[in-house]
C-alpha atoms as a PDB file:
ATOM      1  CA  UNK A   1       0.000   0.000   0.000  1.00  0.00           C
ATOM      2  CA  UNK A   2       1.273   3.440  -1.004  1.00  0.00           C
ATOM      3  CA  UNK A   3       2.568   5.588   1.635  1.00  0.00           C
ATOM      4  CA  UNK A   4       1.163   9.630   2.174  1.00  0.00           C
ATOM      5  CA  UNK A   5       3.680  11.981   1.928  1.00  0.00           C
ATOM      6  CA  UNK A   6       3.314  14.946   4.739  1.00  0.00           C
ATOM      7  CA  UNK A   7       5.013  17.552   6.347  1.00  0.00           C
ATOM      8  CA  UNK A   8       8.473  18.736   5.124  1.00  0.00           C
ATOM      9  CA  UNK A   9      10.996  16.920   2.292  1.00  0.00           C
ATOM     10  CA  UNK A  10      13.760  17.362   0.203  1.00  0.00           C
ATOM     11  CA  UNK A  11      13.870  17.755  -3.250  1.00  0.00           C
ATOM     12  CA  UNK A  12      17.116  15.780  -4.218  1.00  0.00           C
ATOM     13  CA  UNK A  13      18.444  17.786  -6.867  1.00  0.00           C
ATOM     14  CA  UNK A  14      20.960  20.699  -7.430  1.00  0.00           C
ATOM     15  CA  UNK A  15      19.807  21.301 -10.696  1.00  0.00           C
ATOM     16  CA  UNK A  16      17.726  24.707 -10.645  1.00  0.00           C
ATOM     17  CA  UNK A  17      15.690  24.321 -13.539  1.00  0.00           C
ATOM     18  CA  UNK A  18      14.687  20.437 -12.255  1.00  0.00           C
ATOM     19  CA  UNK A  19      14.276  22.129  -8.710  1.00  0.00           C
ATOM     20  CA  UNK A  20      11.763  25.084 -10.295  1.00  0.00           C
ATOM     21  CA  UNK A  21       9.193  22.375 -11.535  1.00  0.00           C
ATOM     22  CA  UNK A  22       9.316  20.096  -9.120  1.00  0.00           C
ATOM     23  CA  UNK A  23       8.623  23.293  -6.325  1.00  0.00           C
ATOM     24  CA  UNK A  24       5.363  23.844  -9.043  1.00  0.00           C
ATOM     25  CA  UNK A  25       4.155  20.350  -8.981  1.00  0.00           C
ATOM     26  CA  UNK A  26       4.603  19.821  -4.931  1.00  0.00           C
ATOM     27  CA  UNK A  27       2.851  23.740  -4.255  1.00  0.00           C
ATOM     28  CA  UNK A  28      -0.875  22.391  -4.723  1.00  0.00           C
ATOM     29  CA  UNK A  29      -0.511  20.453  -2.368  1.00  0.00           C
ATOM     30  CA  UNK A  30       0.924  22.375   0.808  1.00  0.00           C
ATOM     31  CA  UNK A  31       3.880  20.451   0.602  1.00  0.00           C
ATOM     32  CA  UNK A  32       7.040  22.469   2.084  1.00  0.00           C
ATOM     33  CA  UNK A  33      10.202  21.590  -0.046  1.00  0.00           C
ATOM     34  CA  UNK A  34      14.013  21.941   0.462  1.00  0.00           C
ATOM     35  CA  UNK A  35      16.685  21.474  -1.635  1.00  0.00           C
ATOM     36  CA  UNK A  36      19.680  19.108  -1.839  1.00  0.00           C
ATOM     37  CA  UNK A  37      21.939  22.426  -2.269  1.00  0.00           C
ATOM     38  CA  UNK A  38      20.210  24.411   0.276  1.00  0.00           C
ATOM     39  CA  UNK A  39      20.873  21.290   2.864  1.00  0.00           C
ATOM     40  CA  UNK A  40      24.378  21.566   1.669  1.00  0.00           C
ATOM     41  CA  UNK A  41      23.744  17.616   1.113  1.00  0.00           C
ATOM     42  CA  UNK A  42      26.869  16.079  -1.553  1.00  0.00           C
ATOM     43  CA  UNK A  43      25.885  14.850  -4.782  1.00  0.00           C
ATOM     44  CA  UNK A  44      25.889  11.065  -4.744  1.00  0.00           C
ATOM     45  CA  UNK A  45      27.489   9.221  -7.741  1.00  0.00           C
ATOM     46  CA  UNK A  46      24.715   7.852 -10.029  1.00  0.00           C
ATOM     47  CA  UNK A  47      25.590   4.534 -10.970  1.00  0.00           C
ATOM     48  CA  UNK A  48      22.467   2.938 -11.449  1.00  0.00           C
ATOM     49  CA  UNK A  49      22.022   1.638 -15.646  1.00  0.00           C
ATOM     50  CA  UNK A  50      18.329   2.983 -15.528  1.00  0.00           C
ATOM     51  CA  UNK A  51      16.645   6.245 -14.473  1.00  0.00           C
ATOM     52  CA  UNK A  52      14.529   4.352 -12.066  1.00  0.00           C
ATOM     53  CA  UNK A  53      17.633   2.987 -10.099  1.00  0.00           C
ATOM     54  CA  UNK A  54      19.469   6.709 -10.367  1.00  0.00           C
ATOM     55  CA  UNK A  55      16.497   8.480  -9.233  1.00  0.00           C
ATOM     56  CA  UNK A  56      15.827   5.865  -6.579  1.00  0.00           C
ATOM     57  CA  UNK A  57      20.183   7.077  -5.307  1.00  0.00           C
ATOM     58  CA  UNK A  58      19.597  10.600  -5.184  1.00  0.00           C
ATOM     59  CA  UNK A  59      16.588   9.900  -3.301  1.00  0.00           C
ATOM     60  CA  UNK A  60      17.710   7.711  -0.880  1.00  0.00           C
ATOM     61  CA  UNK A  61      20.905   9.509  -0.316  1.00  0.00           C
ATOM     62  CA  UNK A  62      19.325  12.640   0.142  1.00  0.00           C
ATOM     63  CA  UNK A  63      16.367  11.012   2.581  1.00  0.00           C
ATOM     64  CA  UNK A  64      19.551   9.551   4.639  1.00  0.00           C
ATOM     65  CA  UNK A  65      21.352  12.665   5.167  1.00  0.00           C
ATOM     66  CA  UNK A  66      18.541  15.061   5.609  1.00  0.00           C
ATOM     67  CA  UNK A  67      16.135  12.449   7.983  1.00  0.00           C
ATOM     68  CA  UNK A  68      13.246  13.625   6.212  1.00  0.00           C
ATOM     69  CA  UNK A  69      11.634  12.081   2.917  1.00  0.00           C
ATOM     70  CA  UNK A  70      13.349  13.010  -0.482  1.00  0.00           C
ATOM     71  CA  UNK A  71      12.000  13.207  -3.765  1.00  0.00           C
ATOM     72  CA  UNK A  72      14.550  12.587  -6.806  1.00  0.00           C
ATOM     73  CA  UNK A  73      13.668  12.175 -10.298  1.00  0.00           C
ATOM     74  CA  UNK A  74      16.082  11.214 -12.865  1.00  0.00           C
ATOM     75  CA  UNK A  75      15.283  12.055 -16.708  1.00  0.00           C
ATOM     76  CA  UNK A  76      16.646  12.447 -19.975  1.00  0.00           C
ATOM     77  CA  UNK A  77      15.936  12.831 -24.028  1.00  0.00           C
ATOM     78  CA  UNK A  78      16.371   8.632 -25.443  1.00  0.00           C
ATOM     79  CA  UNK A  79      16.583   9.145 -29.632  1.00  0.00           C
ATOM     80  CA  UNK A  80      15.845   6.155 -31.619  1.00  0.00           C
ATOM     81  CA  UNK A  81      18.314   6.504 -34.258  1.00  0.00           C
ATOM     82  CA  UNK A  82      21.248   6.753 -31.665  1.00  0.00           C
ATOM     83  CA  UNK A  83      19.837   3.389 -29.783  1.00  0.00           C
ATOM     84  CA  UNK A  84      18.232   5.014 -26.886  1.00  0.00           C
ATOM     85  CA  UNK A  85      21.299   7.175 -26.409  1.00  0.00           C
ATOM     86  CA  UNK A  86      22.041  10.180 -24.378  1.00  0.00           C
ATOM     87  CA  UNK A  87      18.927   8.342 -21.869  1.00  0.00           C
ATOM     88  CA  UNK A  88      20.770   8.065 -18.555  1.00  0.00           C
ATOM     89  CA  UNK A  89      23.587   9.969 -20.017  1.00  0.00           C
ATOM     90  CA  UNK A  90      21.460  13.254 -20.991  1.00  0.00           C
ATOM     91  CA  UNK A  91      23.280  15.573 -18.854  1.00  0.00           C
ATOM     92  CA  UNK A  92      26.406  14.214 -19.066  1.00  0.00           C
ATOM     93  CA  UNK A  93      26.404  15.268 -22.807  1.00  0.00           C
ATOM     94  CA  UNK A  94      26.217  18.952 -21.798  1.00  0.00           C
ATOM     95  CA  UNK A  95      29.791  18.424 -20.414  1.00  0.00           C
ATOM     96  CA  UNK A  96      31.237  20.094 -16.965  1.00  0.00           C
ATOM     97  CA  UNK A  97      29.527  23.322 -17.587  1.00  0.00           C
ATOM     98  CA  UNK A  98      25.817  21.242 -18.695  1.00  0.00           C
ATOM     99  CA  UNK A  99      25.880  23.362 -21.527  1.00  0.00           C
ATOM    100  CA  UNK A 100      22.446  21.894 -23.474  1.00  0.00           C
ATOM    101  CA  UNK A 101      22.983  23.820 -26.758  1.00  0.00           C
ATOM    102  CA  UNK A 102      26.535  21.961 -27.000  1.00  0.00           C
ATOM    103  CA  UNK A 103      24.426  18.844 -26.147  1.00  0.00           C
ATOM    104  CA  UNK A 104      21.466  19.540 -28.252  1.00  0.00           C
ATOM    105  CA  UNK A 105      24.386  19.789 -31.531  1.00  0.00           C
ATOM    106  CA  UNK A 106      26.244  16.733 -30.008  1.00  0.00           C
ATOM    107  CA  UNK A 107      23.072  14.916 -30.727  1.00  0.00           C
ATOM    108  CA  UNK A 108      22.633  16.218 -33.962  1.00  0.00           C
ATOM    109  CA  UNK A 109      25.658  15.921 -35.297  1.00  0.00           C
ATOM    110  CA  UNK A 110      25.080  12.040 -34.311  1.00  0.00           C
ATOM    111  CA  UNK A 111      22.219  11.711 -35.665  1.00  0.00           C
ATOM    112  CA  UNK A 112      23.103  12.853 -39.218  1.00  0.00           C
ATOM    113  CA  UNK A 113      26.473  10.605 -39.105  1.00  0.00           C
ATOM    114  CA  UNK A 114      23.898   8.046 -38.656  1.00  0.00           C
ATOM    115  CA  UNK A 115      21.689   9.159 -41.523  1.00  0.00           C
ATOM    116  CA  UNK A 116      18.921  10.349 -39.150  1.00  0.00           C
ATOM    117  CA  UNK A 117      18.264  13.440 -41.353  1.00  0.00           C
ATOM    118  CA  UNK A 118      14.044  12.929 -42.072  1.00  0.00           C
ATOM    119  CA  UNK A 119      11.269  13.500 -39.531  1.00  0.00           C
ATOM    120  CA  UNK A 120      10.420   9.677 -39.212  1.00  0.00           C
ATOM    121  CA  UNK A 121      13.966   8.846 -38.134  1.00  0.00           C
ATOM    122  CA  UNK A 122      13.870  11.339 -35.891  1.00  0.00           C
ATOM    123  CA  UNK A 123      11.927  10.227 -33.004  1.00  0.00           C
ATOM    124  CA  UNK A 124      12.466  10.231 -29.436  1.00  0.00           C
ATOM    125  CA  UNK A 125      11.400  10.449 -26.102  1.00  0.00           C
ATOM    126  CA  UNK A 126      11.404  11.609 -22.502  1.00  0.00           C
ATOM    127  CA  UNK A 127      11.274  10.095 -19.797  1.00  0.00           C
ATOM    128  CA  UNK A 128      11.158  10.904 -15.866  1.00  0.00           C
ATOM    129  CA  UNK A 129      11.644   8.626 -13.309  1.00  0.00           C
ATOM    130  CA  UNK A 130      10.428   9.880  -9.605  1.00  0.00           C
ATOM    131  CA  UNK A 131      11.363   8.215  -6.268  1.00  0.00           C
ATOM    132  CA  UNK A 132      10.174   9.059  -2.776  1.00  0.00           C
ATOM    133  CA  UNK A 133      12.579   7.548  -0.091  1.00  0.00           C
ATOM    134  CA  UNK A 134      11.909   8.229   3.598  1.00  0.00           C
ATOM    135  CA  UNK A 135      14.304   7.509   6.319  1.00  0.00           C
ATOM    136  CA  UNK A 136      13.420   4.148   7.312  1.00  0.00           C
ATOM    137  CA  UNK A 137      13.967   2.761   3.521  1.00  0.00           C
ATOM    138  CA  UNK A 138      10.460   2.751   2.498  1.00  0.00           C
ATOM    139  CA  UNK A 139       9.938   3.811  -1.495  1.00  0.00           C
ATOM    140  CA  UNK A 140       7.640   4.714  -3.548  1.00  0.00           C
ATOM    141  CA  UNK A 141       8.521   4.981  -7.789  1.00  0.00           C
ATOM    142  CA  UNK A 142       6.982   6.539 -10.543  1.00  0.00           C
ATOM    143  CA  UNK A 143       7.535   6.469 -14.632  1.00  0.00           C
ATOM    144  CA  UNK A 144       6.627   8.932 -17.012  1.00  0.00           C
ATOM    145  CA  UNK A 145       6.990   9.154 -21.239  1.00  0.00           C
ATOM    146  CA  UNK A 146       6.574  11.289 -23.482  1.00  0.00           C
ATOM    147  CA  UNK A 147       6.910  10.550 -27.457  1.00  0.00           C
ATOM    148  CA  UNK A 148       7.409  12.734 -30.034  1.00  0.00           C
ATOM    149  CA  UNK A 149      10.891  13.704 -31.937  1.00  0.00           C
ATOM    150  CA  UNK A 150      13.705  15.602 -32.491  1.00  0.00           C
ATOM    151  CA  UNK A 151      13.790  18.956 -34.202  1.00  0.00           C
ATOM    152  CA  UNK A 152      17.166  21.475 -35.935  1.00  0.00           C
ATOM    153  CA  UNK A 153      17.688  23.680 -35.729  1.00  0.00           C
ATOM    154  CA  UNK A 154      16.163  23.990 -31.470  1.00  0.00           C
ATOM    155  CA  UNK A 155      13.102  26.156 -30.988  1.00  0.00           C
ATOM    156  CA  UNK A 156      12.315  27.949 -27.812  1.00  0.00           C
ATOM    157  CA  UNK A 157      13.855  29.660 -25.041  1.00  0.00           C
ATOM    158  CA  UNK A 158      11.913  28.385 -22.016  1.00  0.00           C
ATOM    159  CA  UNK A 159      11.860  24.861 -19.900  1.00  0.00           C
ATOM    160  CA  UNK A 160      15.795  23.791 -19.815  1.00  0.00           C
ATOM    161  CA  UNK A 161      18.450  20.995 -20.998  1.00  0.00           C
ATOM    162  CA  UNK A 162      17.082  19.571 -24.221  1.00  0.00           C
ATOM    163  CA  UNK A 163      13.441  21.345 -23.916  1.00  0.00           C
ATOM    164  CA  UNK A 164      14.085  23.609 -27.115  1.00  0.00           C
ATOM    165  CA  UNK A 165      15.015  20.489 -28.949  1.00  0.00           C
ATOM    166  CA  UNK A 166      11.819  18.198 -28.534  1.00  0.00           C
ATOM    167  CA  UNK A 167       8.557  18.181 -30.370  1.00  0.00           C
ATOM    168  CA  UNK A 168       5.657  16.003 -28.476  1.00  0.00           C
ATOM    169  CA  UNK A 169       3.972  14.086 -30.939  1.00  0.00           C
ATOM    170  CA  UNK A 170       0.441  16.131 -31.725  1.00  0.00           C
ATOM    171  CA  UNK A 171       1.741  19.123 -31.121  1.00  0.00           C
ATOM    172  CA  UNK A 172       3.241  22.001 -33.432  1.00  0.00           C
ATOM    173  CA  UNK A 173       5.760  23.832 -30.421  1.00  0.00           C
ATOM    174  CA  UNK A 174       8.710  22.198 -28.892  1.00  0.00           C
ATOM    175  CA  UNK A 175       8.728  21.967 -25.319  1.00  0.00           C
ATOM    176  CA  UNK A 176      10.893  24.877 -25.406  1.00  0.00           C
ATOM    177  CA  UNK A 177       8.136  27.323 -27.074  1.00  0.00           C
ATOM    178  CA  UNK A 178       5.373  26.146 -24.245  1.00  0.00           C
ATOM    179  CA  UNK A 179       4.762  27.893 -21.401  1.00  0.00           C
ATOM    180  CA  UNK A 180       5.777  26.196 -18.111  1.00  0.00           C
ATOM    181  CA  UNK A 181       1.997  25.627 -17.314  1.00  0.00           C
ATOM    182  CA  UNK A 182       1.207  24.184 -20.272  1.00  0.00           C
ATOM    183  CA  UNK A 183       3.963  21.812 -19.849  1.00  0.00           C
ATOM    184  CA  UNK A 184       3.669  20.417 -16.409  1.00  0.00           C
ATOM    185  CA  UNK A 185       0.609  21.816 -14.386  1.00  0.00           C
ATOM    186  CA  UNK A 186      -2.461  19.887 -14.573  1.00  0.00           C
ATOM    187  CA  UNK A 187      -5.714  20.773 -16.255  1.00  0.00           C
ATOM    188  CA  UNK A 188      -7.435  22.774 -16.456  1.00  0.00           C
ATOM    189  CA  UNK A 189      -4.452  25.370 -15.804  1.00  0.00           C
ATOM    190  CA  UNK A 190      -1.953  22.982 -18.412  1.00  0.00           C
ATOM    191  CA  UNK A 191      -1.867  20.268 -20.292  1.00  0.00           C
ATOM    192  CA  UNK A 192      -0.245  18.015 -17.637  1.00  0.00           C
ATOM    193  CA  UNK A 193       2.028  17.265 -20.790  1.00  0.00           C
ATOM    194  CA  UNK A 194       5.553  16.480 -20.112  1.00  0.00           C
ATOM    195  CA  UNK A 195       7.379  13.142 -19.010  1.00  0.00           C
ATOM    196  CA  UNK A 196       7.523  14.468 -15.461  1.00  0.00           C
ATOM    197  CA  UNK A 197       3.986  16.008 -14.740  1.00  0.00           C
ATOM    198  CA  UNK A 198       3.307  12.459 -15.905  1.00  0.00           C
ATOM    199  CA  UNK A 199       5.395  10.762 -13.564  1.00  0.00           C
ATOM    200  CA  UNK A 200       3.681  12.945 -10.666  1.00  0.00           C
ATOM    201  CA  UNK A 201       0.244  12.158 -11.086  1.00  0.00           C
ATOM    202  CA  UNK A 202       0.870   8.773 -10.637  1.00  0.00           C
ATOM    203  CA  UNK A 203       2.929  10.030  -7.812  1.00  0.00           C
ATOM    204  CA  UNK A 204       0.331  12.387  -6.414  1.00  0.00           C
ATOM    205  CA  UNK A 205      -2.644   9.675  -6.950  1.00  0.00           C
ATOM    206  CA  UNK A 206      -0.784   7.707  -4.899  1.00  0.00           C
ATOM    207  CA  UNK A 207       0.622   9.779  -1.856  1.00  0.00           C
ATOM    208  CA  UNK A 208      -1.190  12.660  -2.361  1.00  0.00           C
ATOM    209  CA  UNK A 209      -4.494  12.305  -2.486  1.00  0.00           C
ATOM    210  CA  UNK A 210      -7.486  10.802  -0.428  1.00  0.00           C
END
């Protein structure tokens, strides 16, 4: 049986732009939120091989230091043509600095060494994995995906990391050209769109709600 999240937790992330939405999705809900860099709490290694497992170490590592339940999601862009690749590896492709336009052409650049140039070998996904870890090990997981494609040259200046560079399938505006309401709150403010507002309805359904 799913367990009710209450009270205080820690968002497990030191990424600002991951830390921004995930404040947005908890606010409903009267849920107060600190961060990973605002605990001062180190950056575990992620070694897990899936989202799930890396989202489920930040989680747990954070819920350990801090005493208090953390939430962690991992997520990344997977591109067909380049065999699910950067998935896990998403950031990692930005470099030191996480510079996502460097990334965004990295990918590119792959994709049309692979002869990925047309829009049907161009499609992709994201997806966000969530974990809630409390202090005495318990977990609760969550998957959301999103399909759609690729697009060159990027389009957009809002969201973050590889927003600008992903079209969901039935719509005409990368992630990068929507609104951050339309992306990830829930009707009828949004369209409850992206992989992670997907992710946290299951999650809020679950410990939530009711």
């Amino acid at each position: 049986m799913s367990r009710k999240l209450t009270g205080r937790i820690v968002i497990a992330t030191h990424n600002p732009g991951k830390l921004k939405e995930m404040q947005e999705l908890l606010a409903p809900y009267g849920i107060e939120a600190v961060s990973a860099g605002e605990l001062n709490l180190p950056e575990p290694d992620e070694t897990g091989t899936t989202f799930r497992a890396n989202a489920r170490i930040k989680a747990e590592a954070a819920a350990k230091a801090a005493g208090l339940p953390a939430f962690a999601d991992d997520s990344g862009i997977a591109v067909d043509a380049l065999d699910g690749a950067p998935g896990i590896y998403s950031a990692r492709w930005g470099g030191p600095q996480k510079d996502f336009r460097m990334a965004m052409g990295k990918v590119h650049e792959e994709m049309l060494a692979r002869g990925a140039a047309e829009p049907a070998q161009r499609t992709a996904r994201f997806v966000s994995a969530l974990c809630i870890a409390w202090p005495d090990g318990h977990l609760e997981e969550f998957e959301g995906i999103v399909e759609g494609e690729v697009v060159w040259p990027p389009r957009g200046n809002s969201g973050f990391g590889y927003d600008p560079f992903f079209l969901p399938e039935g719509h005409t505006r990368t992630f990068g050209e929507m609104t951050s309401e339309e992306k990830h709150s829930m009707p009828p403010l949004g369209l409850g769109l992206s992989h992670r507002a997907r992710a946290f309805r299951q999650l809020a359904l679950a410990c939530l709600e009711g």
